[in-house]
Protein backbone atom coordinates (compact mmCIF):
# COMPACT_ATOMS: atom_id res chain seq x y z
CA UNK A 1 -12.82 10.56 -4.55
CA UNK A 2 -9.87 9.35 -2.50
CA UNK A 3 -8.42 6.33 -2.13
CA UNK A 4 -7.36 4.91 1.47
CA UNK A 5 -3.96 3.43 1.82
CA UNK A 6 -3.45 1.38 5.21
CA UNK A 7 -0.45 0.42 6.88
CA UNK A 8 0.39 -2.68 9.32
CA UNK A 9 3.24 -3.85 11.22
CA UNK A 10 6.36 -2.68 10.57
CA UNK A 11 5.42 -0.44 8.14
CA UNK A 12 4.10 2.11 10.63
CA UNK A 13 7.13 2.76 11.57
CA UNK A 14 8.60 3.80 7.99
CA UNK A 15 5.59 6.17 7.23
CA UNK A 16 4.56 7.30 10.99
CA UNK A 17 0.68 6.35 10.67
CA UNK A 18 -1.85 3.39 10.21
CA UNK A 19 -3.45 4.95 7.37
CA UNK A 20 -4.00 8.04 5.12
CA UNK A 21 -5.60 9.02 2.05
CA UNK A 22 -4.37 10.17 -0.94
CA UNK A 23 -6.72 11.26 -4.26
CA UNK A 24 -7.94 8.47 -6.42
CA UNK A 25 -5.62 8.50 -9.39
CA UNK A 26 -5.61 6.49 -12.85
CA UNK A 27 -3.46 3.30 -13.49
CA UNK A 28 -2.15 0.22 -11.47
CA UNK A 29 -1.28 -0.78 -7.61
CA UNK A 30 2.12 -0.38 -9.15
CA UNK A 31 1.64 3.38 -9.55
CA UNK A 32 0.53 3.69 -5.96
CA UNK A 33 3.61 2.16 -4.98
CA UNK A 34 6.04 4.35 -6.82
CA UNK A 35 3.82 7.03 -5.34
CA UNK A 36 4.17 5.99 -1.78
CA UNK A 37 8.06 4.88 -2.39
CA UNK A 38 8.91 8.59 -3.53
CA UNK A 39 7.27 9.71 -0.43
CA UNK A 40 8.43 7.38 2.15
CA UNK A 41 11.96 6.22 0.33
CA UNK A 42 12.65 3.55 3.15
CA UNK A 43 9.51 1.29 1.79
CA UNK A 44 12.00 0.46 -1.03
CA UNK A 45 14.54 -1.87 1.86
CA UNK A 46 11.11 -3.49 2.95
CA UNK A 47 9.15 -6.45 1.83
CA UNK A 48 5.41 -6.60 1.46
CA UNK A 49 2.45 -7.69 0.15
CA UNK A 50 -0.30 -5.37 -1.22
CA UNK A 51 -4.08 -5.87 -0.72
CA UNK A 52 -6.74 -4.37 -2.73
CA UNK A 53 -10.14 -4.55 -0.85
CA UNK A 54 -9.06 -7.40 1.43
CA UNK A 55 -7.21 -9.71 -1.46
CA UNK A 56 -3.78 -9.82 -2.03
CA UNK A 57 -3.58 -8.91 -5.78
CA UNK A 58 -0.60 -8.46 -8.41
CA UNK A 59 0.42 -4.60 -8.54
CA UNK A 60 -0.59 -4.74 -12.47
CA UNK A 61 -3.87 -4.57 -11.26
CA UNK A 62 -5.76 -1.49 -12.24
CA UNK A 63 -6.44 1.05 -9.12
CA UNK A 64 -10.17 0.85 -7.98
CA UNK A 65 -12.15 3.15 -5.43
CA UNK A 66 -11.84 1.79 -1.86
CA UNK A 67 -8.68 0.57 0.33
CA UNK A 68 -5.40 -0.41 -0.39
CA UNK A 69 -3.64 -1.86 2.40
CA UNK A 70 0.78 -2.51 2.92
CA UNK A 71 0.93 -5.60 4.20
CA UNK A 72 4.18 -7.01 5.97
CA UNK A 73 5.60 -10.63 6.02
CA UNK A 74 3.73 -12.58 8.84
CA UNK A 75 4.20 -16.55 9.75
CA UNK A 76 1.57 -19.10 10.00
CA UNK A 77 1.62 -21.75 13.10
């Protein structure tokens, strides 16, 4: 099973697409970060928010099948 990591805004630039997929591994948001940090180093100088399934969640939550998306600061009005 894989799990789909999406990309918005800014952070196309720093990784080059809108979305990949990477194999469904064991443990939190948090390791999917570190995952995606190692491979795309200039994610570390940006600020985000991370959405599991369409809800912005803590990255101590545990990795479930589906989508993952990178989300970057937006403003209301």
């Amino acid at each position: 099973m894989n799990l789909k990591i999406k990309y918005f805004g800014m952070l196309t630039e720093v990784t080059g697409c809108t979305e990949e997929q990477f194999p469904l591994i064991e443990g939190n948001i948090a390791d999917v970060l570190q995952l995606l940090m190692n491979k795309y180093p200039l994610l570390k100088e940006k600020e985000f928010q991370v959405a599991q399934d369409q809800v912005i969640v803590d990255i101590k939550k545990p990795i479930s099948q589906g989508e993952i998306a990178l989300l970057p600061p937006f403003s209301g009005g």
